[in-house]
N, C-alpha and C. Protein backbone atom coordinates (compact mmCIF):
# COMPACT_ATOMS: atom_id res chain seq x y z
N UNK A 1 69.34 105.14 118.11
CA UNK A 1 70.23 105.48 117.03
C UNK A 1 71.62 105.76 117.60
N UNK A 2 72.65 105.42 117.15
CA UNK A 2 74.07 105.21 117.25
C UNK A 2 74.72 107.13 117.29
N UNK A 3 75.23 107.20 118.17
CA UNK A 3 75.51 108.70 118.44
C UNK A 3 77.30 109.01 117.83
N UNK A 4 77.87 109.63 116.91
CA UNK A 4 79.00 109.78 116.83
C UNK A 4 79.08 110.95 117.27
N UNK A 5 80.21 110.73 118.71
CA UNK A 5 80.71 111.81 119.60
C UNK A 5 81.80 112.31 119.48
N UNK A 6 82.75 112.63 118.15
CA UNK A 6 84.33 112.55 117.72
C UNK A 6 85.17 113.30 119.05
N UNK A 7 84.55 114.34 120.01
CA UNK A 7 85.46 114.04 121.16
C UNK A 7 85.81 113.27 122.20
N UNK A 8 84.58 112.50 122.10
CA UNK A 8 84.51 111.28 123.41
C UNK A 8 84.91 109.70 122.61
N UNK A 9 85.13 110.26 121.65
CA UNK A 9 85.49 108.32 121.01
C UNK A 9 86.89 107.87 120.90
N UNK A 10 87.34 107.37 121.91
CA UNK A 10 88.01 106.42 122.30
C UNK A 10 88.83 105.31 121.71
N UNK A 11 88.33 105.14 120.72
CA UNK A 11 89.01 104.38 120.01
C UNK A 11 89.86 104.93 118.99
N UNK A 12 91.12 104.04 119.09
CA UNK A 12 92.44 104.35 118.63
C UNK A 12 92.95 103.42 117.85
N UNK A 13 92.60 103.08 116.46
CA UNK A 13 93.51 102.25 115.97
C UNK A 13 94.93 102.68 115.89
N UNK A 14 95.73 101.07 115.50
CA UNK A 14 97.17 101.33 115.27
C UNK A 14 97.57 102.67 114.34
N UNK A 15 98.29 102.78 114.10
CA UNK A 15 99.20 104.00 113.12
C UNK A 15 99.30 103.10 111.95
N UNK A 16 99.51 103.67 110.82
CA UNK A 16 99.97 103.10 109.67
C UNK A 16 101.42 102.88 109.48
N UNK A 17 102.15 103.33 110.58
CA UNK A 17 103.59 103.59 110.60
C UNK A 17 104.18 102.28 111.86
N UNK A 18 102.89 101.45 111.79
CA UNK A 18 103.09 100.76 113.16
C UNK A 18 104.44 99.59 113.26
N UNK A 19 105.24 98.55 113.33
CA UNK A 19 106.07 97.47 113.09
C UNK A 19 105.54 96.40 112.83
N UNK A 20 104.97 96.17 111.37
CA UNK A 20 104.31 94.65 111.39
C UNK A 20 105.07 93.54 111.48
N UNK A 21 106.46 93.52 111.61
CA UNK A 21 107.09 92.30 112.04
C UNK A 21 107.41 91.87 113.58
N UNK A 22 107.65 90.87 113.45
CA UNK A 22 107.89 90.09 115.00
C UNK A 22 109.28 89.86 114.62
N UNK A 23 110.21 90.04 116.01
CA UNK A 23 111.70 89.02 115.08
C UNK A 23 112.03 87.91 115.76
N UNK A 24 112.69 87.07 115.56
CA UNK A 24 113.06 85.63 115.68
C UNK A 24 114.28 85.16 115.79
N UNK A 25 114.96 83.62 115.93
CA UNK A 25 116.09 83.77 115.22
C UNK A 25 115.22 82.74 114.44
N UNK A 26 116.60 81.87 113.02
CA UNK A 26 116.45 81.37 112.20
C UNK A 26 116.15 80.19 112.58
N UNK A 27 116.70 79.41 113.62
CA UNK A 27 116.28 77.97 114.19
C UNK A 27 115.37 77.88 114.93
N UNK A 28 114.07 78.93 115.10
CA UNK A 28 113.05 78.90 115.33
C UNK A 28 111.84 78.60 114.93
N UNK A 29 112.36 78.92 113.79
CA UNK A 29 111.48 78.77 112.60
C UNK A 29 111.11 77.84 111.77
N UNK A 30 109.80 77.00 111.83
CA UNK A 30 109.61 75.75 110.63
C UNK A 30 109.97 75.72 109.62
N UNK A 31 110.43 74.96 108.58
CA UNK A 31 110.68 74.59 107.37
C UNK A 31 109.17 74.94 106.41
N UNK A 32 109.64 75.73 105.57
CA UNK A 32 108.40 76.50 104.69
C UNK A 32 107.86 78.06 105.23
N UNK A 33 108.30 78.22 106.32
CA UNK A 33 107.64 79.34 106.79
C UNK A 33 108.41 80.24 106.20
N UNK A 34 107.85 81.44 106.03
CA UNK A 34 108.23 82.82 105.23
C UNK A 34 108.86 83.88 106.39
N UNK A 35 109.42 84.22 105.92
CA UNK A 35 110.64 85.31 106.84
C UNK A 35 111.14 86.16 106.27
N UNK A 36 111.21 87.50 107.01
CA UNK A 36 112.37 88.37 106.07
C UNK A 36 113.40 88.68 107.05
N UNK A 37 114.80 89.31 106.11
CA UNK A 37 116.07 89.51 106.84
C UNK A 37 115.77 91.06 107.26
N UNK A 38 115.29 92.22 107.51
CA UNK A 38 114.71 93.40 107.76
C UNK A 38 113.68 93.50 108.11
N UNK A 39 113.51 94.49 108.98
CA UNK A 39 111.69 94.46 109.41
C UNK A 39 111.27 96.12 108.95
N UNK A 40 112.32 96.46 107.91
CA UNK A 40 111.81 97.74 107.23
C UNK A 40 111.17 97.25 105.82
N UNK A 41 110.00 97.62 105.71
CA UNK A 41 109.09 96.87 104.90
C UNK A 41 109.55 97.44 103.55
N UNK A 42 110.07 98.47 102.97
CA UNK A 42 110.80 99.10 101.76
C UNK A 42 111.72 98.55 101.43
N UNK A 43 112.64 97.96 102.10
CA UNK A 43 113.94 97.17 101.79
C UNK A 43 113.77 95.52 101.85
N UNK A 44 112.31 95.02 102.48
CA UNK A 44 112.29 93.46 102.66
C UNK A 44 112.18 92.86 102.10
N UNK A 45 112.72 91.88 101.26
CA UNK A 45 112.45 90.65 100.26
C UNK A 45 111.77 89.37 101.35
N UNK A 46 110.79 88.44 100.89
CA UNK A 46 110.74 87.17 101.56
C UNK A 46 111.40 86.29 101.22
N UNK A 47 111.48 85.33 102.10
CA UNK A 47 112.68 84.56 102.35
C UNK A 47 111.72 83.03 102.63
N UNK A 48 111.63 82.13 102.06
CA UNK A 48 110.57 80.48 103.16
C UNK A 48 112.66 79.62 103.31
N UNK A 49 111.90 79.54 104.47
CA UNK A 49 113.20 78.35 105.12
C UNK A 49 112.62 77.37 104.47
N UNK A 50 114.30 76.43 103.47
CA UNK A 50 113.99 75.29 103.14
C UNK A 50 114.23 74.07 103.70
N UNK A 51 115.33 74.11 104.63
CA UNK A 51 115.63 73.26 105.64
C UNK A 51 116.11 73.54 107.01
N UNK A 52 117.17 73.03 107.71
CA UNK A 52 117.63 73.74 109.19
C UNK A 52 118.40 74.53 108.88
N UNK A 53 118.81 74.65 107.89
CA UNK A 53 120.47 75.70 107.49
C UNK A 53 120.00 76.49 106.29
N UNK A 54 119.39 76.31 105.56
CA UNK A 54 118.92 77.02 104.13
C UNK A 54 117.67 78.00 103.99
N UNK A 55 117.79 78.77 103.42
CA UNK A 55 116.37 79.73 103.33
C UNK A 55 116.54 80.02 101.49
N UNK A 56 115.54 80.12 101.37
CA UNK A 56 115.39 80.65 99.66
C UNK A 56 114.91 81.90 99.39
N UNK A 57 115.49 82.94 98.50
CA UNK A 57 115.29 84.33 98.35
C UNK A 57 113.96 83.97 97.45
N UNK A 58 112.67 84.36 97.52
CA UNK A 58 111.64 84.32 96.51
C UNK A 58 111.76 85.14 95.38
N UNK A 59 112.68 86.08 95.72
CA UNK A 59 112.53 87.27 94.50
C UNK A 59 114.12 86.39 93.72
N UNK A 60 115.15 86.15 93.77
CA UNK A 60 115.98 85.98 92.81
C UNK A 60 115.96 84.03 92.93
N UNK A 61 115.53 83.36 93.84
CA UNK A 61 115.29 82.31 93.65
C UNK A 61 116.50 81.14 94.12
N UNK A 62 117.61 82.31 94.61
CA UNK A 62 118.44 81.41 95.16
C UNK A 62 118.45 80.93 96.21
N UNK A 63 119.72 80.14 96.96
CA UNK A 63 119.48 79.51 98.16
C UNK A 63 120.67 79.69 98.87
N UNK A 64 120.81 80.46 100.09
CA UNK A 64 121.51 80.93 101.01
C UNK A 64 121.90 79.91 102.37
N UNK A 65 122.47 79.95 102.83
CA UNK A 65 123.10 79.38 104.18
C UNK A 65 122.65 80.24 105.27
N UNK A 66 122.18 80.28 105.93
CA UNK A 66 122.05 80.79 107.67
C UNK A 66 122.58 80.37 108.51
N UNK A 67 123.14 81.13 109.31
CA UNK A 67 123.46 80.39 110.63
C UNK A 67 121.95 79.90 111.87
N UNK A 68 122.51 79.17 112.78
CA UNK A 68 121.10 79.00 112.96
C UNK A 68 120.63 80.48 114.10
N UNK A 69 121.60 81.27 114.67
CA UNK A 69 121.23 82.16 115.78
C UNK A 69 121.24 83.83 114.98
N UNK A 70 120.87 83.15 113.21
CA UNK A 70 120.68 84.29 112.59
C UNK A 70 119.23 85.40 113.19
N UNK A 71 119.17 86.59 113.56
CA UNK A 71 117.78 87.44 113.26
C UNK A 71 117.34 87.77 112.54
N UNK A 72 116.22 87.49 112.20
CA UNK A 72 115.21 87.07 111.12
C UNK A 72 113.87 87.82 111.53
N UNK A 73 113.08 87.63 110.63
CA UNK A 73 111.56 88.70 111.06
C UNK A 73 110.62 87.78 110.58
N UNK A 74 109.67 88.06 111.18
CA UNK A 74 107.92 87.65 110.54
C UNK A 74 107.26 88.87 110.62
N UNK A 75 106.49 88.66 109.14
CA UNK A 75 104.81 89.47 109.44
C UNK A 75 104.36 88.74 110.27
N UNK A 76 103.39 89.70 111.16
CA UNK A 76 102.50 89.79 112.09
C UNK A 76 100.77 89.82 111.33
């Protein structure tokens, strides 16, 4: 039978407070892939790159210009 030892157990998940994004720049990134401009998850809208220069806001639906050595984020 399986012993729970809560001082000897070892295991540590992440924090809930952990950084689920990775960051990038913008010309890294495939065409369609999802990105945000913040990696503070309260303020992040997603973003899918529509071509080498363009990204589209999902929430208002428009279409922005990037440079290409913009920083950019992914979920992880």
């Amino acid at each position: 039978m399986a012993n729970n030892d809560q001082v000897n157990d070892r295991y540590n998940p992440p924090s809930n407070l952990s950084n689920d994004f990775e960051e990038f720049k913008f010309d890294e990134l495939e065409v369609g892939e999802l990105f945000w401009q913040t990696d503070r998850p309260e303020e992040a809208n997603p973003w899918r790159k529509e071509n080498q220069t363009q990204g589209k806001n999902l929430k208002t639906q428009k279409i922005y210009n990037f440079k290409p050595k913009t920083k950019v984020f992914q979920k992880i």
